[in-house]
C-alpha atoms as a PDB file:
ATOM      1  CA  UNK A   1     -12.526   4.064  -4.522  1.00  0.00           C
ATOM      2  CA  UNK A   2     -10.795   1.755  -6.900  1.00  0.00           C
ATOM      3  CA  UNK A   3      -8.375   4.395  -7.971  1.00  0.00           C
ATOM      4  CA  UNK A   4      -7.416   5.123  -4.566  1.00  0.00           C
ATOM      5  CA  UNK A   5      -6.758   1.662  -3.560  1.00  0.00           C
ATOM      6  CA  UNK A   6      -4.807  -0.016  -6.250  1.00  0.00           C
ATOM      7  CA  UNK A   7      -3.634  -3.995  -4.427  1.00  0.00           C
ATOM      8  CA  UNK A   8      -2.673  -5.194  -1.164  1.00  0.00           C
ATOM      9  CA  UNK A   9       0.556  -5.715  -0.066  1.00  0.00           C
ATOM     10  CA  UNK A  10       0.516  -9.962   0.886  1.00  0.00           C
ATOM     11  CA  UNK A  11       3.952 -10.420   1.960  1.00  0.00           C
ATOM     12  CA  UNK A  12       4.880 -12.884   5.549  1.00  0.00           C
ATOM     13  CA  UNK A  13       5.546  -9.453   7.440  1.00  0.00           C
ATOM     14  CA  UNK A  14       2.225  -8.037   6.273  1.00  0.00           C
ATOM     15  CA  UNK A  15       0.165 -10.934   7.252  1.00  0.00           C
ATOM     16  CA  UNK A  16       2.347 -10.707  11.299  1.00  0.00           C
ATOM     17  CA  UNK A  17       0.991  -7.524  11.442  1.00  0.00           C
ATOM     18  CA  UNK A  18      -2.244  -8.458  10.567  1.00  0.00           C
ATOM     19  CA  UNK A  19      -2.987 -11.125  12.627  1.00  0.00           C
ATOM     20  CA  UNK A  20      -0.793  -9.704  15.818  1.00  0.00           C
ATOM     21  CA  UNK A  21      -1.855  -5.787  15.589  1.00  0.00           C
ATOM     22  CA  UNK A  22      -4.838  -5.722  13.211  1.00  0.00           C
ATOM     23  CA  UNK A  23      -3.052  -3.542  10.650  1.00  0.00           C
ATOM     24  CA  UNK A  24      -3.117  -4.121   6.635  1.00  0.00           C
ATOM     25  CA  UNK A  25      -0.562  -2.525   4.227  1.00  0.00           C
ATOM     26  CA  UNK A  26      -1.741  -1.663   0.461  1.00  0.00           C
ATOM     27  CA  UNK A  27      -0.051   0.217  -2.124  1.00  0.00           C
ATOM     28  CA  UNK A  28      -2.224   3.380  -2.666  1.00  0.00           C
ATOM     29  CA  UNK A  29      -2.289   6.314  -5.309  1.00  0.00           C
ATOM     30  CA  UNK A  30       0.596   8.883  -4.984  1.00  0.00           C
ATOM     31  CA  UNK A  31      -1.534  11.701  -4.803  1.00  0.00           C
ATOM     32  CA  UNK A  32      -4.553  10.296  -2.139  1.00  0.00           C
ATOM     33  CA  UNK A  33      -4.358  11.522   1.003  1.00  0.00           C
ATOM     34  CA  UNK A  34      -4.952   9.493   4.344  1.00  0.00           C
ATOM     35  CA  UNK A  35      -8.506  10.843   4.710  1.00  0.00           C
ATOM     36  CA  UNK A  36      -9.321   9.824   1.147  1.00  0.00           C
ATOM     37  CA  UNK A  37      -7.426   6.219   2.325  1.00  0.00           C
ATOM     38  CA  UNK A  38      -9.524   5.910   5.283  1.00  0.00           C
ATOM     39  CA  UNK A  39     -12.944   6.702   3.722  1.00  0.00           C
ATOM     40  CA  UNK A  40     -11.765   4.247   0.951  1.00  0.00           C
ATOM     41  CA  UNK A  41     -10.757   1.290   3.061  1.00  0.00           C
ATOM     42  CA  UNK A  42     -14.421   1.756   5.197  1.00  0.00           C
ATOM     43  CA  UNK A  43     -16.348   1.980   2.218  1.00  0.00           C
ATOM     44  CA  UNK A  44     -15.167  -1.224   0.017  1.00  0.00           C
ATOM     45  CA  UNK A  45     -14.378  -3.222   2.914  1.00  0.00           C
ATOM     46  CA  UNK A  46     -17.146  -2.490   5.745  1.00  0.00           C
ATOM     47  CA  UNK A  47     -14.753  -1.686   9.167  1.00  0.00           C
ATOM     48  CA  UNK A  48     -13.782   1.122  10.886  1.00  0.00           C
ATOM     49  CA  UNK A  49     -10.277   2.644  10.271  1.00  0.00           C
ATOM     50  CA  UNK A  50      -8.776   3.332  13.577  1.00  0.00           C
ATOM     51  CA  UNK A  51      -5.368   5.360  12.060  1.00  0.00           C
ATOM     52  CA  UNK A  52      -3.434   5.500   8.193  1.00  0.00           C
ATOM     53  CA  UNK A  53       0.200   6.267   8.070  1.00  0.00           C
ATOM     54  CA  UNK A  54       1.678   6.790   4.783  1.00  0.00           C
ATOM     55  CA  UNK A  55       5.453   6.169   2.885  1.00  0.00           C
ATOM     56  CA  UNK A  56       6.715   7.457  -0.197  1.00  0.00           C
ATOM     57  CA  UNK A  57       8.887   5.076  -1.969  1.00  0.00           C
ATOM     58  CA  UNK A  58      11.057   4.648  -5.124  1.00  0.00           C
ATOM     59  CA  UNK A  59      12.981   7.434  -7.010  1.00  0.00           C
ATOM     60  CA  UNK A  60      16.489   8.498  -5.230  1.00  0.00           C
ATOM     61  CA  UNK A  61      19.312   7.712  -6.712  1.00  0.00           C
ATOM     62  CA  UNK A  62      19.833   6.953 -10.569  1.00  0.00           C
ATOM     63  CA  UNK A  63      21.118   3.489 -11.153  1.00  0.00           C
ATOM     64  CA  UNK A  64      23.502   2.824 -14.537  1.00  0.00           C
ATOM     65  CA  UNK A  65      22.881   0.327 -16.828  1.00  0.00           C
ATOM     66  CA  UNK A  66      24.817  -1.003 -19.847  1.00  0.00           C
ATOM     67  CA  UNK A  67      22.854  -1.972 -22.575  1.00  0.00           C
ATOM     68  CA  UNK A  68      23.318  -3.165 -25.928  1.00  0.00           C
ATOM     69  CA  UNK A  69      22.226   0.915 -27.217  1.00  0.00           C
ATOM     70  CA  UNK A  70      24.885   2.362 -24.650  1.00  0.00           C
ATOM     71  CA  UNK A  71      24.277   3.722 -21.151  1.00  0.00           C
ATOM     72  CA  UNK A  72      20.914   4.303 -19.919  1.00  0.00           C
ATOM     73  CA  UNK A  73      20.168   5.825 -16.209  1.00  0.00           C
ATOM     74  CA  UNK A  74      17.074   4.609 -14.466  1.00  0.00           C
ATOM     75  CA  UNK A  75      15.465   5.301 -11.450  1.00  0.00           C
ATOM     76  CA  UNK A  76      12.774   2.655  -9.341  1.00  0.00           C
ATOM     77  CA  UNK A  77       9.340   3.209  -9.619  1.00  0.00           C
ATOM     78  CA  UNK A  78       7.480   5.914  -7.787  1.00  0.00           C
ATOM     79  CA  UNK A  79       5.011   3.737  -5.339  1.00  0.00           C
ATOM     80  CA  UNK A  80       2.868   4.904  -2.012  1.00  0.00           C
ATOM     81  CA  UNK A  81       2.099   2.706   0.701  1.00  0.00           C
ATOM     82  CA  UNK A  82      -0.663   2.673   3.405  1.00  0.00           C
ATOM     83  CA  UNK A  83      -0.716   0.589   6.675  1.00  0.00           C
ATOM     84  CA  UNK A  84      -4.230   0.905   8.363  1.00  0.00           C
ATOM     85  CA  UNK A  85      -5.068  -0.238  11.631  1.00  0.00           C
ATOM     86  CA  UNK A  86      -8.987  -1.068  11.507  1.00  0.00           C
ATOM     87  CA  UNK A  87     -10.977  -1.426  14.740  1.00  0.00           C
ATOM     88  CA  UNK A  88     -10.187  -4.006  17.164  1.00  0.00           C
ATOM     89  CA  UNK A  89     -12.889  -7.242  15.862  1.00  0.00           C
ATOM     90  CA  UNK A  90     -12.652  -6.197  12.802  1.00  0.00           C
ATOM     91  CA  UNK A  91     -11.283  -8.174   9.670  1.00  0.00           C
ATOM     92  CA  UNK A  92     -10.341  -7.478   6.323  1.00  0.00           C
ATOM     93  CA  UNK A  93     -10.195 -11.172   4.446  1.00  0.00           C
ATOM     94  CA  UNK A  94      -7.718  -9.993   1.050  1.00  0.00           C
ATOM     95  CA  UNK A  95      -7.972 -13.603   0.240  1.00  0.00           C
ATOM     96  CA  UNK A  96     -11.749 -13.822  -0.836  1.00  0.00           C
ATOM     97  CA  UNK A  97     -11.311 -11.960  -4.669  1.00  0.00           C
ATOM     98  CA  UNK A  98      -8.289 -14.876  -5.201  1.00  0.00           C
END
């Protein structure tokens, strides 16, 4: 479960959507799934996933950089995110572990 689910995502749009539509965003493994998400997010937190929709982000284009060494290329960070809409009563409190 803990590999699945690696943090949530606490920005001010995450916490609109969570108190206006019930959803939660967290970054996720690459290479889960959204049943794998789902059966995560019920099991460590205790609700009922309604629906998981997924984004791929990071790579694209390399970015140049000068440096000291010469020119390096880099590209960002590979990263997947998760937003899951749990059951209507249901609440996930991501501020309890703080």
């Amino acid at each position: 479960m803990l590999d699945i689910i690696k943090q949530p995502i606490l920005t001010e749009k995450s916490n609109m959507l969570s108190e206006k539509n019930n959803t939660y965003t967290f970054i996720v493994n690459k290479d889960s799934n959204k049943i794998e998400i789902k059966n995560a997010i019920e099991k460590l937190y205790n609700v009922a996933v309604d629906s998981v929709n997924t984004m791929n982000y990071g790579g694209g284009k390399r970015k140049m950089k000068q440096t000291s060494r010469g020119i390096s290329f880099q590209r960002n960070k590979l990263y997947k995110k998760a937003v899951v809409r749990v059951a209507e009563g249901d609440i996930i409190d991501l501020y309890e572990n703080i």
